[in-house]
PDB file of N, CA and C in Angstrom:
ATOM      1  N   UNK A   1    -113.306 -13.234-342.843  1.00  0.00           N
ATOM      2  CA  UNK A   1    -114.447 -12.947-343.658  1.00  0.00           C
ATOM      3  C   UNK A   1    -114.504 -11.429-343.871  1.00  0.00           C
ATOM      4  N   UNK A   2    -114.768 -11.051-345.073  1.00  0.00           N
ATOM      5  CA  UNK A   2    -114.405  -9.714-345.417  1.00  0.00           C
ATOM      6  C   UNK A   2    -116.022  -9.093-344.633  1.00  0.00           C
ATOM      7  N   UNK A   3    -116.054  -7.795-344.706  1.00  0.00           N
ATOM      8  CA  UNK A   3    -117.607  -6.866-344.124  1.00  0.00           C
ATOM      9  C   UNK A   3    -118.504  -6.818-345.163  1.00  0.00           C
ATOM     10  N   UNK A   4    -118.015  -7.482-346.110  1.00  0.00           N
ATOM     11  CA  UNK A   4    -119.289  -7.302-347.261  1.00  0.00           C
ATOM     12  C   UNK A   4    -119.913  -8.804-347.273  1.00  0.00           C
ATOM     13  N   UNK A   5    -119.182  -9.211-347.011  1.00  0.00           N
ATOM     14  CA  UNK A   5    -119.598 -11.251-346.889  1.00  0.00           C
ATOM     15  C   UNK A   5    -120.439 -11.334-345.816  1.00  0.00           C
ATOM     16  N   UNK A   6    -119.820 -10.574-344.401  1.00  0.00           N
ATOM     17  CA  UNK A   6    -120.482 -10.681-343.373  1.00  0.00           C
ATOM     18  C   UNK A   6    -122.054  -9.444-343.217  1.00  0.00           C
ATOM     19  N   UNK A   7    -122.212  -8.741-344.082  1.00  0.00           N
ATOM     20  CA  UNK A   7    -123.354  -8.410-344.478  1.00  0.00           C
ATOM     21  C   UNK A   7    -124.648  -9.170-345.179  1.00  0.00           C
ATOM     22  N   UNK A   8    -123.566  -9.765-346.372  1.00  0.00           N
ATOM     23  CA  UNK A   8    -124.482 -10.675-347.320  1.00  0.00           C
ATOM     24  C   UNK A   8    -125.006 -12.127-346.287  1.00  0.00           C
ATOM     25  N   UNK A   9    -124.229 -12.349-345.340  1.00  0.00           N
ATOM     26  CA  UNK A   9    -124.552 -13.482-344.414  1.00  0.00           C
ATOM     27  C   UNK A   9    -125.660 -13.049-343.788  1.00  0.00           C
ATOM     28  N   UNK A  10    -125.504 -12.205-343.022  1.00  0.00           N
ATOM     29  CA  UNK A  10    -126.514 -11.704-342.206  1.00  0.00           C
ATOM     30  C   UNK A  10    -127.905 -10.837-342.705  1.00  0.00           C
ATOM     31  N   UNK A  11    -127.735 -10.394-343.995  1.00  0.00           N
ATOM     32  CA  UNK A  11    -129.196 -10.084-345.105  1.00  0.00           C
ATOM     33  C   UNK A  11    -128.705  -8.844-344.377  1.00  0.00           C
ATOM     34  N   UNK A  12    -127.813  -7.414-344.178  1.00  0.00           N
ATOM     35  CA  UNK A  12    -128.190  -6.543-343.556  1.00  0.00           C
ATOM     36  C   UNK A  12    -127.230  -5.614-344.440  1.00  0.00           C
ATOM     37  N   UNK A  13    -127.288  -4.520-344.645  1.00  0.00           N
ATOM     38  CA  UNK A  13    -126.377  -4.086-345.435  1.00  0.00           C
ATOM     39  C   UNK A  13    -125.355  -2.840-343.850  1.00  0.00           C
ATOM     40  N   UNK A  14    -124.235  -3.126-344.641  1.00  0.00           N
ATOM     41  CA  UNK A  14    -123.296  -2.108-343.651  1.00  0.00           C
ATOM     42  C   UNK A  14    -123.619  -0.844-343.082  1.00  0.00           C
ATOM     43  N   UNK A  15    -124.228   0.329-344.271  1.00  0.00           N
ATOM     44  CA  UNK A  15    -124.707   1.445-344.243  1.00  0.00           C
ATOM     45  C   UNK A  15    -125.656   1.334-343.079  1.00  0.00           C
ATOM     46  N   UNK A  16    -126.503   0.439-343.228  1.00  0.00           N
ATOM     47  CA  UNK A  16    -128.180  -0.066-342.101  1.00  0.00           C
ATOM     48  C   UNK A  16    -127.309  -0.230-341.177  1.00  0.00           C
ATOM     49  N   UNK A  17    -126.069  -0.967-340.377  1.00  0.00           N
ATOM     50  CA  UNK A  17    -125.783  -1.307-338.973  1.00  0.00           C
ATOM     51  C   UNK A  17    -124.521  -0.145-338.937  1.00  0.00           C
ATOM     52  N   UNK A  18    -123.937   0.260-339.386  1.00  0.00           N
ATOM     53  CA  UNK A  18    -123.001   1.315-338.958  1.00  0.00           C
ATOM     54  C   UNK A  18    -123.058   2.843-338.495  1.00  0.00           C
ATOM     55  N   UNK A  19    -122.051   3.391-337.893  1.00  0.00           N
ATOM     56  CA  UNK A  19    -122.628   4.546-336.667  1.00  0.00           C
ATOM     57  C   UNK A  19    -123.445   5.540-337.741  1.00  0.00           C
ATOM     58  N   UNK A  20    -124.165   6.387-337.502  1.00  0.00           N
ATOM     59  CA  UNK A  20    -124.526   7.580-338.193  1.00  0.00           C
ATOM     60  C   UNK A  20    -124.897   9.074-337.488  1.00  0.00           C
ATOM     61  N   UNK A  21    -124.380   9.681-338.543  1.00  0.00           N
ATOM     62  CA  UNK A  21    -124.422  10.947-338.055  1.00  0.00           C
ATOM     63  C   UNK A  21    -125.044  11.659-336.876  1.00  0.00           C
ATOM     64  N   UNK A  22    -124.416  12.595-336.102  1.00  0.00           N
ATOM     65  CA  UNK A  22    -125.336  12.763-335.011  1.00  0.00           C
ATOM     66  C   UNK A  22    -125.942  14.147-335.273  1.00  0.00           C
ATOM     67  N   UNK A  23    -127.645  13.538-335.178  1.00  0.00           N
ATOM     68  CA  UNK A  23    -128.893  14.686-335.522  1.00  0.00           C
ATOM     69  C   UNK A  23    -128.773  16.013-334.196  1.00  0.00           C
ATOM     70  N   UNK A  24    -128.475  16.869-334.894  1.00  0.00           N
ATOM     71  CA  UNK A  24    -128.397  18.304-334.171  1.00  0.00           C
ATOM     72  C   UNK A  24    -129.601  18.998-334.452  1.00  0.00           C
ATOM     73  N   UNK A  25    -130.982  18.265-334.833  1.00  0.00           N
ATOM     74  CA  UNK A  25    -132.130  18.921-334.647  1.00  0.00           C
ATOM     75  C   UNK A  25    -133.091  17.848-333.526  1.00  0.00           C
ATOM     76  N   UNK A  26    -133.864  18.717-333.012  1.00  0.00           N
ATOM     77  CA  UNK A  26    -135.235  18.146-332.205  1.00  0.00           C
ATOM     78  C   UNK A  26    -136.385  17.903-333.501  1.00  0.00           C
ATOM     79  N   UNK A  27    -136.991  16.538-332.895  1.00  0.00           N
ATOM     80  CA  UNK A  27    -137.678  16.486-333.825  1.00  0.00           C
ATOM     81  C   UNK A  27    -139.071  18.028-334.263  1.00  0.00           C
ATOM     82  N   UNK A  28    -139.757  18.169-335.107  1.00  0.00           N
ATOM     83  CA  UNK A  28    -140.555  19.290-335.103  1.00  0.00           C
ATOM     84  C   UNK A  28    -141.993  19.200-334.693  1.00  0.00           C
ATOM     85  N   UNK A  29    -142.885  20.421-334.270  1.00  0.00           N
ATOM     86  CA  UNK A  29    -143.813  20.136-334.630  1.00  0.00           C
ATOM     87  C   UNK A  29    -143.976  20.590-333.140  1.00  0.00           C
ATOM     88  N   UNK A  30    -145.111  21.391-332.906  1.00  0.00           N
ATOM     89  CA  UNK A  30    -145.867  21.783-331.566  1.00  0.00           C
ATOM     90  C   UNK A  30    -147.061  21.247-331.228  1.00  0.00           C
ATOM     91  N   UNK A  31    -147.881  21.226-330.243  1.00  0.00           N
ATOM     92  CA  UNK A  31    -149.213  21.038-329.790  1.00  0.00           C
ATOM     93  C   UNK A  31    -149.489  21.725-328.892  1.00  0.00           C
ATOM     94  N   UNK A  32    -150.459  22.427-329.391  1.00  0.00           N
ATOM     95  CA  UNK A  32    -151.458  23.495-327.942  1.00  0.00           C
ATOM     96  C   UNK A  32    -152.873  22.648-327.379  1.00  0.00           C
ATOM     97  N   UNK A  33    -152.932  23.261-326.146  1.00  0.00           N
ATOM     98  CA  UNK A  33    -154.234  22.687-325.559  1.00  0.00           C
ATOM     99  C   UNK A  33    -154.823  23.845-324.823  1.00  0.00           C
ATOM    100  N   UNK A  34    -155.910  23.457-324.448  1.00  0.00           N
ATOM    101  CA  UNK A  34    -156.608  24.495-323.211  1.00  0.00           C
ATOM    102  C   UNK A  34    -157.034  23.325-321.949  1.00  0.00           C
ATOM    103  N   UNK A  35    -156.848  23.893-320.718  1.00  0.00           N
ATOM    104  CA  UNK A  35    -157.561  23.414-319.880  1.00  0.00           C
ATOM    105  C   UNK A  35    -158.651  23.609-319.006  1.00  0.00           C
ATOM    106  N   UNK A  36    -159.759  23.176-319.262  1.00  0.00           N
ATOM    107  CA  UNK A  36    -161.160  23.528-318.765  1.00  0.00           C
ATOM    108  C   UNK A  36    -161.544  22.690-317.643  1.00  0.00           C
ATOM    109  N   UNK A  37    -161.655  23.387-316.367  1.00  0.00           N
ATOM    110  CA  UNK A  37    -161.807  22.964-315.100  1.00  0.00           C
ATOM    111  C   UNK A  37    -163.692  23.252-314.731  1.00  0.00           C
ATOM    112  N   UNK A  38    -164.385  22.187-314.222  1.00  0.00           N
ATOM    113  CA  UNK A  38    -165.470  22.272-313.418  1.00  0.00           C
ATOM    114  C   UNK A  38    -165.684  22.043-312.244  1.00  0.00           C
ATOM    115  N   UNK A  39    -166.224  22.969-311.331  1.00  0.00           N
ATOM    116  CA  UNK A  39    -165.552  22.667-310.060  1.00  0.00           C
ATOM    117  C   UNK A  39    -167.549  23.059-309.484  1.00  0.00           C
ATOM    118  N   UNK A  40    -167.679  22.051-308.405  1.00  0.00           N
ATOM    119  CA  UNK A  40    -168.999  21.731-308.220  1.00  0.00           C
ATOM    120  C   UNK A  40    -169.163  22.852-307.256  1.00  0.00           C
ATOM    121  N   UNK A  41    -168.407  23.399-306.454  1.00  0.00           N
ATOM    122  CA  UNK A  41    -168.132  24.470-305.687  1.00  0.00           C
ATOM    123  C   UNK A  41    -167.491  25.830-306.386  1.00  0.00           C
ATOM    124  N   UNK A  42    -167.852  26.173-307.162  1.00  0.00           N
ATOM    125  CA  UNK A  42    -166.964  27.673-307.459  1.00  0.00           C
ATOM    126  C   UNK A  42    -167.175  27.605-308.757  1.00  0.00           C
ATOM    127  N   UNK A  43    -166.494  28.193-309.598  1.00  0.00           N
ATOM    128  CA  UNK A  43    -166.397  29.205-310.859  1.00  0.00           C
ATOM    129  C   UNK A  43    -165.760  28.173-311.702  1.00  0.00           C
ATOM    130  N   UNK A  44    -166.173  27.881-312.975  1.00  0.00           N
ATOM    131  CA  UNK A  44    -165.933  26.810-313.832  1.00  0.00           C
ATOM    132  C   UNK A  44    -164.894  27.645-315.358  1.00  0.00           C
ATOM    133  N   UNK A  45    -164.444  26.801-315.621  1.00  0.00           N
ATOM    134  CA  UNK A  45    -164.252  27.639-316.985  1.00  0.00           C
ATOM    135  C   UNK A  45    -162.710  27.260-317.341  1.00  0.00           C
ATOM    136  N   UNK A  46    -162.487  28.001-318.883  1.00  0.00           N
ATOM    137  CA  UNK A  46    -160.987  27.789-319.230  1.00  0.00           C
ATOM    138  C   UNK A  46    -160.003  28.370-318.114  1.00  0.00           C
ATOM    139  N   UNK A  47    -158.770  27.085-317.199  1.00  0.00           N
ATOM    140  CA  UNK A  47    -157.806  27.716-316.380  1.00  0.00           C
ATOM    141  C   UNK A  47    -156.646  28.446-317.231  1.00  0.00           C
ATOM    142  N   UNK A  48    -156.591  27.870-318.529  1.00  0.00           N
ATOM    143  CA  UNK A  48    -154.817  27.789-318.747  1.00  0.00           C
ATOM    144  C   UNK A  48    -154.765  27.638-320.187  1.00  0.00           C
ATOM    145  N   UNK A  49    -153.847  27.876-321.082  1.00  0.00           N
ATOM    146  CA  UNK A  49    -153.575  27.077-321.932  1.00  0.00           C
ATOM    147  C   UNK A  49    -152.131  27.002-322.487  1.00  0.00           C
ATOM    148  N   UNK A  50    -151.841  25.873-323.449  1.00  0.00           N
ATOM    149  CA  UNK A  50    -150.781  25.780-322.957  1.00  0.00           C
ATOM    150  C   UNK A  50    -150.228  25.043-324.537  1.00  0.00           C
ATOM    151  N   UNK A  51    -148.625  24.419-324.381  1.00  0.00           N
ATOM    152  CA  UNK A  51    -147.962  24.092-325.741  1.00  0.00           C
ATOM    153  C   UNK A  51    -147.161  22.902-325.358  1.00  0.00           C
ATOM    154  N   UNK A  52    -146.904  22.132-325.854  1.00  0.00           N
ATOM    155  CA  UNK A  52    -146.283  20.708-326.089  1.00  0.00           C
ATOM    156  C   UNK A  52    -145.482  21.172-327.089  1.00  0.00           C
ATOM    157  N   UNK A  53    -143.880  20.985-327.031  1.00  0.00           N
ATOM    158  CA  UNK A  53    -143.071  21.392-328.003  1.00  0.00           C
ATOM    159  C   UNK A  53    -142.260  19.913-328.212  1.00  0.00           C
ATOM    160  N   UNK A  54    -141.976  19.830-329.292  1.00  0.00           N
ATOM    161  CA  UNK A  54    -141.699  18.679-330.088  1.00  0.00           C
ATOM    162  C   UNK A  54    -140.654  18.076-329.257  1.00  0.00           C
ATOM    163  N   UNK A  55    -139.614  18.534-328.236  1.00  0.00           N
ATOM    164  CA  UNK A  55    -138.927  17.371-327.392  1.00  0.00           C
ATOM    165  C   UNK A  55    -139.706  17.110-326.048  1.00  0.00           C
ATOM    166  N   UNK A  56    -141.166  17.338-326.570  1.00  0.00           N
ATOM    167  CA  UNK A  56    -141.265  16.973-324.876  1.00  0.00           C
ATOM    168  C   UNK A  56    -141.888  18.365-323.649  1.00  0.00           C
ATOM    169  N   UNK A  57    -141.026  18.648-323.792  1.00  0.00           N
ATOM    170  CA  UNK A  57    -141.335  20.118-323.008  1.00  0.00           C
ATOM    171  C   UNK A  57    -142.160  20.760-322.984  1.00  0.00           C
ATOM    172  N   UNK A  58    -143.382  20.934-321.300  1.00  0.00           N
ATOM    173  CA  UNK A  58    -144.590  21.671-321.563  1.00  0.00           C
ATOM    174  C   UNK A  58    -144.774  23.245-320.920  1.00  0.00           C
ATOM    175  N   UNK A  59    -145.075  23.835-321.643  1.00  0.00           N
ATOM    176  CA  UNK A  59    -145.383  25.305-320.878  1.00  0.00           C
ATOM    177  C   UNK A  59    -146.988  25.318-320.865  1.00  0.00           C
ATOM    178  N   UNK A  60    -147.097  26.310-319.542  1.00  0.00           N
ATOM    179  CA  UNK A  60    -148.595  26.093-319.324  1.00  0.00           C
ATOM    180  C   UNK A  60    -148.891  27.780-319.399  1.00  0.00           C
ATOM    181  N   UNK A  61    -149.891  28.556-319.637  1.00  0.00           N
ATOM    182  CA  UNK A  61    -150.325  29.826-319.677  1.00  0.00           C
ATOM    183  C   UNK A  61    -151.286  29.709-318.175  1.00  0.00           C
ATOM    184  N   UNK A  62    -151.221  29.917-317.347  1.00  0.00           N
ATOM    185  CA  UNK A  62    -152.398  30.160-316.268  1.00  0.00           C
ATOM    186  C   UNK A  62    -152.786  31.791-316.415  1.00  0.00           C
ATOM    187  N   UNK A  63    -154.432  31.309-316.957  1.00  0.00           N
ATOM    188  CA  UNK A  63    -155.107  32.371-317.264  1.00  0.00           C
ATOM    189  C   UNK A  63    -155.719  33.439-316.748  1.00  0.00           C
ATOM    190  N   UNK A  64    -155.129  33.057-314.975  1.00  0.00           N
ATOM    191  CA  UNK A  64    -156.022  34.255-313.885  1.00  0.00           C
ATOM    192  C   UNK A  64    -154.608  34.065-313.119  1.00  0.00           C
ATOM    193  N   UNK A  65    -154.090  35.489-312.605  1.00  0.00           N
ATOM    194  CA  UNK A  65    -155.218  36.516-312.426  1.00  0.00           C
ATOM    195  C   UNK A  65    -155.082  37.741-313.484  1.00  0.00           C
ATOM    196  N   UNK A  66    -156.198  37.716-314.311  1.00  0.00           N
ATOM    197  CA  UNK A  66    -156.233  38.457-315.242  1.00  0.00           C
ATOM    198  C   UNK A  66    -155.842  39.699-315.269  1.00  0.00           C
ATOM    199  N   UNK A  67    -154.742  40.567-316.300  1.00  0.00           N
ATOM    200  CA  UNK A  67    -154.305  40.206-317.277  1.00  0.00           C
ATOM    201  C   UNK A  67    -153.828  39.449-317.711  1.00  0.00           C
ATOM    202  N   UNK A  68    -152.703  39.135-316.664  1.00  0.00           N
ATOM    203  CA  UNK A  68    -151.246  39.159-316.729  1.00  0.00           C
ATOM    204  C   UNK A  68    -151.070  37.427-316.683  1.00  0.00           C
ATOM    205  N   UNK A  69    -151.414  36.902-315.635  1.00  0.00           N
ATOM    206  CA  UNK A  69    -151.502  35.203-315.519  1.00  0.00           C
ATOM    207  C   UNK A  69    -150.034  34.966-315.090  1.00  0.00           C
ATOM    208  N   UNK A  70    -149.552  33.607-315.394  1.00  0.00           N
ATOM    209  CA  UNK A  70    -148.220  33.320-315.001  1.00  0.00           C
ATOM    210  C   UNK A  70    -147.985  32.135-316.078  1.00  0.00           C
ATOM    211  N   UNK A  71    -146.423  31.613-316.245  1.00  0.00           N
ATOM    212  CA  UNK A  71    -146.124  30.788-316.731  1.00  0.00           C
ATOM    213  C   UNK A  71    -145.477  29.780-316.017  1.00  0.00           C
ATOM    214  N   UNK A  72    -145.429  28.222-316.650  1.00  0.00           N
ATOM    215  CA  UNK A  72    -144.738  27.227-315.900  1.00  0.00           C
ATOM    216  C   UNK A  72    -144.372  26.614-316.557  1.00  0.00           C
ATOM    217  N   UNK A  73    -143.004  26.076-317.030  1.00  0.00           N
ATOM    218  CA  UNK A  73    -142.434  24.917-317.430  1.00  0.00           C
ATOM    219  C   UNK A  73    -142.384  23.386-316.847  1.00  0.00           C
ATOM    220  N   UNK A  74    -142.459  22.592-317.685  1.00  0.00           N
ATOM    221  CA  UNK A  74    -142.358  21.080-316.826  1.00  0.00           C
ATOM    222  C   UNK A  74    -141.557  20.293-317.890  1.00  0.00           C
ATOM    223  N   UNK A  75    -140.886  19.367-317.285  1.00  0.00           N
ATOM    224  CA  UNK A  75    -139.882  18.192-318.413  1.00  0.00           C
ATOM    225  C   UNK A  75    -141.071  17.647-319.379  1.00  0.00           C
ATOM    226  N   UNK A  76    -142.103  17.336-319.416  1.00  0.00           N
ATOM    227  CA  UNK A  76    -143.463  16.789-320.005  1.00  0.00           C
ATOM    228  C   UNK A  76    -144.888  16.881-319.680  1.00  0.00           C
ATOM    229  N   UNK A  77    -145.576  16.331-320.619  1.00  0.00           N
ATOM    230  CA  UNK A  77    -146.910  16.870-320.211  1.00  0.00           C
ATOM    231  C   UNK A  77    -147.377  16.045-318.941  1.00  0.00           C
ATOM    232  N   UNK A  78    -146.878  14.651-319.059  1.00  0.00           N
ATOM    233  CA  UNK A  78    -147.182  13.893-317.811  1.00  0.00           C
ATOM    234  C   UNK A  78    -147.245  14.369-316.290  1.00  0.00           C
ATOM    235  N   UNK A  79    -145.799  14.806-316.468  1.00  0.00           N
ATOM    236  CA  UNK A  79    -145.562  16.134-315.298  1.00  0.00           C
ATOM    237  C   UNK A  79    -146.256  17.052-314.703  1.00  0.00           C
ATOM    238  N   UNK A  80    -146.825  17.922-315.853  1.00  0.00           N
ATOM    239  CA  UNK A  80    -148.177  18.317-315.898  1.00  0.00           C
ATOM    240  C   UNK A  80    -149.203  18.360-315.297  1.00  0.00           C
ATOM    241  N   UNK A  81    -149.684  17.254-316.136  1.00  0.00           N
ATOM    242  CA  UNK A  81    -150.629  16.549-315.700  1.00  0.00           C
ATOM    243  C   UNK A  81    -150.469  15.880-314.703  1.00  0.00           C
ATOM    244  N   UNK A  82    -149.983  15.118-313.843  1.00  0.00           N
ATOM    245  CA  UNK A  82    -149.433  14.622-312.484  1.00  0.00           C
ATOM    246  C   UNK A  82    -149.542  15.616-311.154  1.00  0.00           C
ATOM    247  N   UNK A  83    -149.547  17.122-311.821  1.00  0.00           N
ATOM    248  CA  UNK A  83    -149.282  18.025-310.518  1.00  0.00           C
ATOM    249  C   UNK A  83    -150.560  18.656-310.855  1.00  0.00           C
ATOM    250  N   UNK A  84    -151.063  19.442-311.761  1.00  0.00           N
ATOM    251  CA  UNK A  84    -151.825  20.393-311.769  1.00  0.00           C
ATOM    252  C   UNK A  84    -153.735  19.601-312.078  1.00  0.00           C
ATOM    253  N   UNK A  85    -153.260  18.680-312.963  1.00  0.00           N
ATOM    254  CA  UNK A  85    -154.867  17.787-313.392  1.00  0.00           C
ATOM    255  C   UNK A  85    -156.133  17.076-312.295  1.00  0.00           C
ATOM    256  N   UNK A  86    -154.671  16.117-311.858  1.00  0.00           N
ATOM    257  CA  UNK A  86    -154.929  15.111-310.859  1.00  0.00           C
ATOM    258  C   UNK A  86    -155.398  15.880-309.454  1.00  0.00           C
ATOM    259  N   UNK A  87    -154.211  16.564-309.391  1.00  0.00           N
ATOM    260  CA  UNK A  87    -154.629  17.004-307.622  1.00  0.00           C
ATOM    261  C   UNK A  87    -155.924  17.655-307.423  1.00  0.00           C
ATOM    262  N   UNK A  88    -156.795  17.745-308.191  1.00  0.00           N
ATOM    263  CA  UNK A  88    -157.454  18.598-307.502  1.00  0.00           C
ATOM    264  C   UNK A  88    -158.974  18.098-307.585  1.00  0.00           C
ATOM    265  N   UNK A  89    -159.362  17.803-306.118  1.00  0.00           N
ATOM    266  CA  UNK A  89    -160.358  16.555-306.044  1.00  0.00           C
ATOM    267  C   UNK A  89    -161.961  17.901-305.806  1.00  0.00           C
ATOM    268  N   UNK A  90    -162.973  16.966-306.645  1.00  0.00           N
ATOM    269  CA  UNK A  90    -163.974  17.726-307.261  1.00  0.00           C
ATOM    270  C   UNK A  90    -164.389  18.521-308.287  1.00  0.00           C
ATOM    271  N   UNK A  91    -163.052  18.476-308.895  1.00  0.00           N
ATOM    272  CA  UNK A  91    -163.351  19.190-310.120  1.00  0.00           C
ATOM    273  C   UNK A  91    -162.771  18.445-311.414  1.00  0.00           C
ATOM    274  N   UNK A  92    -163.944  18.437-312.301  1.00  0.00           N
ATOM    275  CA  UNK A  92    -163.789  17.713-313.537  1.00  0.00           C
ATOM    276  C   UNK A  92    -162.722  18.733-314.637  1.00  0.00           C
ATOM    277  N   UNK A  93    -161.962  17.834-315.277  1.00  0.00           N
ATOM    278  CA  UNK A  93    -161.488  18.390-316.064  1.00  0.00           C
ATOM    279  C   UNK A  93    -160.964  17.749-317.306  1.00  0.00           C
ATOM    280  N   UNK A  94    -161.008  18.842-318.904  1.00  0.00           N
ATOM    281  CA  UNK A  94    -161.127  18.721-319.823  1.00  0.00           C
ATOM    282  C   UNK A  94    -159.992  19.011-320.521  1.00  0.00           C
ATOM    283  N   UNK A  95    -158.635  18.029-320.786  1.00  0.00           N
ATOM    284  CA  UNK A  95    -158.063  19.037-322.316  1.00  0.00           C
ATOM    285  C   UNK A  95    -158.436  18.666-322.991  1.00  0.00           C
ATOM    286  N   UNK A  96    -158.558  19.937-323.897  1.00  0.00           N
ATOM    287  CA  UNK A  96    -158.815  20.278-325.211  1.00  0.00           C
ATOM    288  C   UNK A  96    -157.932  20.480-325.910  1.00  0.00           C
ATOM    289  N   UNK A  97    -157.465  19.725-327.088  1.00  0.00           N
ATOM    290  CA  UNK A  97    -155.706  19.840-328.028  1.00  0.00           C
ATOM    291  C   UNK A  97    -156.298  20.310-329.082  1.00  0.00           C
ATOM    292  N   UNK A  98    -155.302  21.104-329.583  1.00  0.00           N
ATOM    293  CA  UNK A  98    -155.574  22.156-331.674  1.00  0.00           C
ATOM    294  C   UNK A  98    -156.300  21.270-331.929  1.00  0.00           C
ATOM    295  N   UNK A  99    -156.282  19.956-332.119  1.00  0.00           N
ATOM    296  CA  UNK A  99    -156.907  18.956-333.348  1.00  0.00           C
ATOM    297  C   UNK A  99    -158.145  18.791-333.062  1.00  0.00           C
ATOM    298  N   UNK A 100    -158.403  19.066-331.723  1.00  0.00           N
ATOM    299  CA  UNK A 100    -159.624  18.579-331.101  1.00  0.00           C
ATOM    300  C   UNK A 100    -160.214  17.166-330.058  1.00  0.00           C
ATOM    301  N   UNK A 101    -158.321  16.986-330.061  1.00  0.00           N
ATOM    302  CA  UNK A 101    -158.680  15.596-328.846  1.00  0.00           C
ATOM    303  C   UNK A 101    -158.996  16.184-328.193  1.00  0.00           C
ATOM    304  N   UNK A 102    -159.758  15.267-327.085  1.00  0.00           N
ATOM    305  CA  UNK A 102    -160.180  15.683-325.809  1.00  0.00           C
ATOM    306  C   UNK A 102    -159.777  14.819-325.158  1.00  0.00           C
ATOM    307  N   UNK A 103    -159.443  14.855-323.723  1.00  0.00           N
ATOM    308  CA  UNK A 103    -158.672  14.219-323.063  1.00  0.00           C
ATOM    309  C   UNK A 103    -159.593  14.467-321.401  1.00  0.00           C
ATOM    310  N   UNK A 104    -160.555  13.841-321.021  1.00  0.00           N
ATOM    311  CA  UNK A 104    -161.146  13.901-319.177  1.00  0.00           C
ATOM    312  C   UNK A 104    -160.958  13.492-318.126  1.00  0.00           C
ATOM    313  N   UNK A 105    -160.758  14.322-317.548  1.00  0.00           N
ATOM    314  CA  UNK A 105    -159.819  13.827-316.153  1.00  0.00           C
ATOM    315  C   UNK A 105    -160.908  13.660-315.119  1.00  0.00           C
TER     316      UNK A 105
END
């Protein structure tokens, strides 16, 4: 059976199931957030803020100790969020994304 028969059999065209080119870009597109910590004991306010880059990859800005602060990379925001959100018992917390999700931890 020729590959054009066995297309027309199967409703699929060749182009649709055969290999294709391999994409040498990440998809695009960033996301920033801030993170706003309330802490029932101590000093409340924006900790950090930070960027979601289109494969995934999060950098965080930690905003004290002022000027200067520090930076942190993580494989994702989950990551992230898993180490820095969660752990820290008593204090409420808020991201805030460009668009205006909000997200409460």
């Amino acid at each position: 059976m020729t590959e054009q028969a066995t297309a027309a059999r199967w409703d699929v065209s060749p182009a649709d199931i055969g290999p294709k080119p391999v994409q040498r870009k990440a998809p695009e597109g960033m996301r920033t957030f801030t993170l706003y910590r309330r802490n029932s004991n101590g000093p409340s306010g924006v900790v950090l803020e930070g960027v979601i880059f289109s494969t995934g990859k999060t950098i965080v800005h930690w905003l004290t100790p002022a000027p200067q602060g520090s930076l942190n990379i993580f494989e994702n925001f989950q990551h992230f969020r898993n180490i820095h959100v969660r752990g820290h018992d008593g204090m409420e917390a808020v991201v805030t994304f460009g668009d205006g999700e909000q997200i409460r931890i």
